[in-house]
N, C-alpha and C. Protein backbone atom coordinates (compact mmCIF):
# COMPACT_ATOMS: atom_id res chain seq x y z
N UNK A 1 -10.63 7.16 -30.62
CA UNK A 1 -10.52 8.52 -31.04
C UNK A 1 -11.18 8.73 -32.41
N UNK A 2 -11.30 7.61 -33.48
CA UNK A 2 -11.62 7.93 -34.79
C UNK A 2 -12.58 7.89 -34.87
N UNK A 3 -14.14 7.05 -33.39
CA UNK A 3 -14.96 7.03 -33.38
C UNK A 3 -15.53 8.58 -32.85
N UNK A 4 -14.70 9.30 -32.42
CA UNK A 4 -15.08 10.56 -31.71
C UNK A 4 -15.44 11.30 -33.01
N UNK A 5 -14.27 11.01 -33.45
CA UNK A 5 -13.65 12.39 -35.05
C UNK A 5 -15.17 11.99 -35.83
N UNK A 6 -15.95 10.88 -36.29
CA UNK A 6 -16.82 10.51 -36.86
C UNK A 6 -17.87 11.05 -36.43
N UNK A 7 -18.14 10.94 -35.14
CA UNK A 7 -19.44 11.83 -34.21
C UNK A 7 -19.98 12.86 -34.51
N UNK A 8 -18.40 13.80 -33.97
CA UNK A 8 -18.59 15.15 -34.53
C UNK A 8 -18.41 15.66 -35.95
N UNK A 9 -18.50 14.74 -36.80
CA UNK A 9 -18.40 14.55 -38.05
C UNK A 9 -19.88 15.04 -38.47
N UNK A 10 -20.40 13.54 -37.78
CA UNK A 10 -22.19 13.60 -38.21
C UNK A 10 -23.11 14.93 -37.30
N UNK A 11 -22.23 15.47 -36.40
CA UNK A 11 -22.99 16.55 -35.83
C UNK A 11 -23.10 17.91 -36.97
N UNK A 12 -21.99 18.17 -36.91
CA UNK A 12 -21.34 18.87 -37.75
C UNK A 12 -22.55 19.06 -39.78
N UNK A 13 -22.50 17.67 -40.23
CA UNK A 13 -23.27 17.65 -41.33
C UNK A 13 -24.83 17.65 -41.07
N UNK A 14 -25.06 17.27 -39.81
CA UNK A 14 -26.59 17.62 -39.12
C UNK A 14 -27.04 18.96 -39.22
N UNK A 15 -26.17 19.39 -38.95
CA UNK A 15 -26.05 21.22 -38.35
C UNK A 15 -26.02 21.80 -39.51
N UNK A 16 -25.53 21.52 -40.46
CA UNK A 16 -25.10 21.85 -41.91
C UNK A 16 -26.68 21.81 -42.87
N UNK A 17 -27.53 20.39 -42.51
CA UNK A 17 -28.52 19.83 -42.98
C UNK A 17 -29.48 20.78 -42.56
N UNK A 18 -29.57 21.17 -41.04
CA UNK A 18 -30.53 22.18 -40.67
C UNK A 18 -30.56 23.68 -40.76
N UNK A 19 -29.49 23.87 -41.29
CA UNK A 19 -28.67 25.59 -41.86
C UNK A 19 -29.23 25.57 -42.88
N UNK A 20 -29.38 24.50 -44.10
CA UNK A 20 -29.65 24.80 -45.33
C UNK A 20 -31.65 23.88 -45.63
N UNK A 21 -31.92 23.74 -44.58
CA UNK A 21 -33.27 23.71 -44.24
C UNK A 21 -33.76 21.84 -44.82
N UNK A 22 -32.76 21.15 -45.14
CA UNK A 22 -33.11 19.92 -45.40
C UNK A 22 -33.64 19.27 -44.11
N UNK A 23 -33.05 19.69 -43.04
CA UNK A 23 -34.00 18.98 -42.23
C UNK A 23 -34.77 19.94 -41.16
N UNK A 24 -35.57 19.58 -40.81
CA UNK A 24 -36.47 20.85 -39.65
C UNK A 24 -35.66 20.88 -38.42
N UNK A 25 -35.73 22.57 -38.14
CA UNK A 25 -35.09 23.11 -37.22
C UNK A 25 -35.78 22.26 -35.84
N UNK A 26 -36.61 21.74 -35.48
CA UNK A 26 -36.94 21.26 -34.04
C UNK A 26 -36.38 19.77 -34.33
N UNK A 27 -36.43 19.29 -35.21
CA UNK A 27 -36.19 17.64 -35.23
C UNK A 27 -34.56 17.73 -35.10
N UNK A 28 -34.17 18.60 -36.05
CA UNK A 28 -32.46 18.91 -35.78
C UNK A 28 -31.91 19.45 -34.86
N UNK A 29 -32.52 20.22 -33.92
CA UNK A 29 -32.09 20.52 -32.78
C UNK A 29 -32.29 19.37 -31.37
N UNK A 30 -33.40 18.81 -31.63
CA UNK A 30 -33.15 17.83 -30.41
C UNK A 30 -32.02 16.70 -30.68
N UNK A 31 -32.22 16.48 -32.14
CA UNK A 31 -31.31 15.38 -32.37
C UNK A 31 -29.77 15.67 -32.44
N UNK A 32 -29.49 16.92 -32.30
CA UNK A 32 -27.84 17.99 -32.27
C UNK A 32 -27.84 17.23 -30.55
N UNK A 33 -28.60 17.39 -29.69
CA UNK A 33 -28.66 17.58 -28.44
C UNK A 33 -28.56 16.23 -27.71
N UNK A 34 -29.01 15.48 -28.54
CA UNK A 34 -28.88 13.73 -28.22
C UNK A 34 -27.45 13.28 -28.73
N UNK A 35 -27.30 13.72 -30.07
CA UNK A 35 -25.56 13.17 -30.73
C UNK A 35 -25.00 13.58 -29.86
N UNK A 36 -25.15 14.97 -28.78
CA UNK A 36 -23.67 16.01 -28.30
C UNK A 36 -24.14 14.88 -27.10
N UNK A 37 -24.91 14.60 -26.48
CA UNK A 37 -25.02 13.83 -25.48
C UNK A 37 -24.37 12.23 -25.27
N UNK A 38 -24.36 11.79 -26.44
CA UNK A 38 -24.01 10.71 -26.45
C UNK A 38 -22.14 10.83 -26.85
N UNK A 39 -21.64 12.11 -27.59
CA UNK A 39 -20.57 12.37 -27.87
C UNK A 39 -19.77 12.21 -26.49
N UNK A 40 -20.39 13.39 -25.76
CA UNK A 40 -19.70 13.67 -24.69
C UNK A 40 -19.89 12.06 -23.60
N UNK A 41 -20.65 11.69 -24.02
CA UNK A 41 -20.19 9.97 -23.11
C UNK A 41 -19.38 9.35 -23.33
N UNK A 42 -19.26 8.97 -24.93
CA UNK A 42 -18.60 8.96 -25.15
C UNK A 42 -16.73 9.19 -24.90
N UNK A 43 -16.88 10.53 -24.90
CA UNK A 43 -15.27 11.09 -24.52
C UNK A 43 -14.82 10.73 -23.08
N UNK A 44 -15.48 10.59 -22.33
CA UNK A 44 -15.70 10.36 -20.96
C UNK A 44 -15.18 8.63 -20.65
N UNK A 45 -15.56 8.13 -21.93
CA UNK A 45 -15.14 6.34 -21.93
C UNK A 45 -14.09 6.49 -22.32
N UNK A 46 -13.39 7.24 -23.05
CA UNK A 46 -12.49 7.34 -23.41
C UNK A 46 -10.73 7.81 -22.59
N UNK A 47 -11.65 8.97 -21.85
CA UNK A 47 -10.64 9.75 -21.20
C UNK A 47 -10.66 8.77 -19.59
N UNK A 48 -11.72 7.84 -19.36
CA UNK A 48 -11.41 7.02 -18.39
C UNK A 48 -10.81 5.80 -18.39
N UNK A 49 -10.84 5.38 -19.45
CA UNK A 49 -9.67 4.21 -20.21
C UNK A 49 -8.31 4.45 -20.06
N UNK A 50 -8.06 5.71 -20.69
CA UNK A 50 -6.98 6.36 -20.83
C UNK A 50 -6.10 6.58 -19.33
N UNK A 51 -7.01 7.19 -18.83
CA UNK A 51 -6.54 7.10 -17.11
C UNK A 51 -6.37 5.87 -16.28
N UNK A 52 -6.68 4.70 -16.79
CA UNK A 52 -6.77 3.62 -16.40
C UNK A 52 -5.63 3.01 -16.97
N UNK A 53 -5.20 2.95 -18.19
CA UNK A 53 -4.39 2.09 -19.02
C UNK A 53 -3.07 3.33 -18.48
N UNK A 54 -3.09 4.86 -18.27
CA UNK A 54 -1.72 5.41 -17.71
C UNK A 54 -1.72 5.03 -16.17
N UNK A 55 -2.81 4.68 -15.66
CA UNK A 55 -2.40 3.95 -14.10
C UNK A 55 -2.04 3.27 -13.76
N UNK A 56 -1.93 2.03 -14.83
CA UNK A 56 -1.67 0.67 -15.07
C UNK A 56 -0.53 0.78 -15.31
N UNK A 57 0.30 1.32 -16.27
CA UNK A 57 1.61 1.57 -16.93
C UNK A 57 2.32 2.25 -15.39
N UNK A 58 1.87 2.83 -14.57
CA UNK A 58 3.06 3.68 -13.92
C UNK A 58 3.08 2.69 -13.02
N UNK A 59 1.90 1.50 -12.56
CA UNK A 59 2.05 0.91 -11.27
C UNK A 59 3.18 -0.06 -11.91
N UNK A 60 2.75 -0.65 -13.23
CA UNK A 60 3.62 -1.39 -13.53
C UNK A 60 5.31 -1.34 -13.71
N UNK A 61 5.54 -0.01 -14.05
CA UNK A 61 6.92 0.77 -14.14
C UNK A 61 7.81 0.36 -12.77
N UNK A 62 6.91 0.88 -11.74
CA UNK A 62 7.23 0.75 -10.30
C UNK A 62 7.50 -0.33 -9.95
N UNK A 63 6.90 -1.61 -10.28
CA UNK A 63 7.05 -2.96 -9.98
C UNK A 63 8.17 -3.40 -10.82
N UNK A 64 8.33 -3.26 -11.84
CA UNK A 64 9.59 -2.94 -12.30
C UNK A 64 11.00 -3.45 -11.73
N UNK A 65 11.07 -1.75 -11.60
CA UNK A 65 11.92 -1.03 -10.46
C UNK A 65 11.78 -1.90 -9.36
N UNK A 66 10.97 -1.83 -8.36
CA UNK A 66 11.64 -2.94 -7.39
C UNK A 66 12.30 -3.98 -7.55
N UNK A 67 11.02 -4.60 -8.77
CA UNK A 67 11.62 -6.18 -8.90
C UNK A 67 13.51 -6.48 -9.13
N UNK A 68 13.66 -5.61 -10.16
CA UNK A 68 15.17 -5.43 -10.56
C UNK A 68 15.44 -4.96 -9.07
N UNK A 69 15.23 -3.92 -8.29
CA UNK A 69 16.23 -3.93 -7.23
C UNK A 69 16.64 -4.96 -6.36
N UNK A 70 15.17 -5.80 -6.25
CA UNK A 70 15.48 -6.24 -4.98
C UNK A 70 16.48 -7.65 -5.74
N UNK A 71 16.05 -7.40 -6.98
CA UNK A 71 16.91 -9.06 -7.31
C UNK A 71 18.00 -8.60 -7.43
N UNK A 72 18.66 -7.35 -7.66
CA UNK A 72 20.16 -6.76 -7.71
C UNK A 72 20.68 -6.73 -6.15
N UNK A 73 19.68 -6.61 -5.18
CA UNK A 73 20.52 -6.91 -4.36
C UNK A 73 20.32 -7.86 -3.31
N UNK A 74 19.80 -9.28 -3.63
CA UNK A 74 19.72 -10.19 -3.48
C UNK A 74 20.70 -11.62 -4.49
N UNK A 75 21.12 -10.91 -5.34
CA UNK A 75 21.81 -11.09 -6.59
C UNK A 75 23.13 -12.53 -5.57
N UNK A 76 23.47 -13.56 -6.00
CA UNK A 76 24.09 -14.22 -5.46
C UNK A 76 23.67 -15.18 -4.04
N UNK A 77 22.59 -14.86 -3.92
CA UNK A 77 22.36 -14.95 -2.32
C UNK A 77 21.65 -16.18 -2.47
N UNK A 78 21.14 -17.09 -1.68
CA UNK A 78 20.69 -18.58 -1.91
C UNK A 78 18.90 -18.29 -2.02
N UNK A 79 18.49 -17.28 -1.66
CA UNK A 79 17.13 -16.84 -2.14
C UNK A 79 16.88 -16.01 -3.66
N UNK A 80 17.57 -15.92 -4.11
CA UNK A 80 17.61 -15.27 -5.52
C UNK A 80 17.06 -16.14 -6.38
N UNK A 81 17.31 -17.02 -6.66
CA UNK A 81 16.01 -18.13 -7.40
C UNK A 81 15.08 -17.88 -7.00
N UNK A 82 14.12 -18.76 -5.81
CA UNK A 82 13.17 -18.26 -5.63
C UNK A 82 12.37 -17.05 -5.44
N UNK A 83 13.31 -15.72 -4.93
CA UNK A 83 12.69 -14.71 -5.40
C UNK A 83 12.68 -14.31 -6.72
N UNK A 84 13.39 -14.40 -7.48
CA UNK A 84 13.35 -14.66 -9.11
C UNK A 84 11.87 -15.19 -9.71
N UNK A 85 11.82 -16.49 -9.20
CA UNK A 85 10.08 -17.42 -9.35
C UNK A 85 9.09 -16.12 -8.83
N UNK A 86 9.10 -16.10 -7.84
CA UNK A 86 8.68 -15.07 -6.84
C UNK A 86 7.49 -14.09 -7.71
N UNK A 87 8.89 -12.97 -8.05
CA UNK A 87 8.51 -11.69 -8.77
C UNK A 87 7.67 -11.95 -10.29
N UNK A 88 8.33 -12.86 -10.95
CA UNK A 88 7.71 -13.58 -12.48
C UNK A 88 6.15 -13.37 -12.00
N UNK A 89 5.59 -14.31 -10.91
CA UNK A 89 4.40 -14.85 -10.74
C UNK A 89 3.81 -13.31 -10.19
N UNK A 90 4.29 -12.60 -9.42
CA UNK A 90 3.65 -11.36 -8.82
C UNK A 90 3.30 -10.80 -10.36
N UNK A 91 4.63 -10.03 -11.04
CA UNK A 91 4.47 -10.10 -12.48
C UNK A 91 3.63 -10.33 -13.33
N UNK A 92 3.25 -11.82 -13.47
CA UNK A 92 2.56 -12.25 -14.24
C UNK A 92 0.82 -11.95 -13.74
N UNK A 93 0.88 -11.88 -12.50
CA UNK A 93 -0.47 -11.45 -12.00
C UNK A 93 -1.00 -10.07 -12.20
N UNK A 94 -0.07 -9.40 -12.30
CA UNK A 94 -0.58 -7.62 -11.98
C UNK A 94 -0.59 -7.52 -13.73
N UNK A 95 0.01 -7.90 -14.45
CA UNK A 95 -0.32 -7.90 -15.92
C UNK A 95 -2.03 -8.38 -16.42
N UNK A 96 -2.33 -9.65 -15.13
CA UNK A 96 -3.50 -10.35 -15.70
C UNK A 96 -4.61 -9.31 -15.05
N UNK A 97 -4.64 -8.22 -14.39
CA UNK A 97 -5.17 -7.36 -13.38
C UNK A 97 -6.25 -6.75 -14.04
N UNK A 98 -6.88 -6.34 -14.28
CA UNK A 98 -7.83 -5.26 -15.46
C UNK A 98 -7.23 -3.57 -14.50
């Protein structure tokens, strides 16, 4: 995000640069048009991360939740160890997942 805030930072003082004529209106306008281009890719890596790392969190929530159920009600039973081992390793895999 702080790399975004910086972007439009330098767009922003570009725009500023070509208002007060330090830099030429055609060189500053294509180059407004390349920063906003690369901005908006930018945001796009961002907002798809984001969707990725909240997809990750809810699958993981869910796995969760089962895991505790099914060991609550398997709880006592002569498979509860090994489903115990079980879930850890499922666990430990969907964590290692990208």
């Amino acid at each position: 995000m702080n790399e975004i805030e910086e972007m439009q930072e330098d767009i922003r003082k570009l725009r500023a640069d070509v208002d007060d004529g330090i830099v030429k209106r055609d060189a500053g306008v294509a180059r407004i048009a390349g920063m906003q281009k690369e901005l908006r890719g930018t945001i796009a890596q961002v907002e798809l991360s984001t969707a990725n790392r909240d997809r990750k969190g809810l699958l993981m929530a869910g796995a969760d939740r089962a895991i505790r159920e099914l060991l609550t009600i398997f709880k006592d039973d002569p498979i509860e160890v090994p489903l115990e081992e079980a879930s850890m390793s499922v666990w430990a895999h969907m964590q290692l997942e990208e």
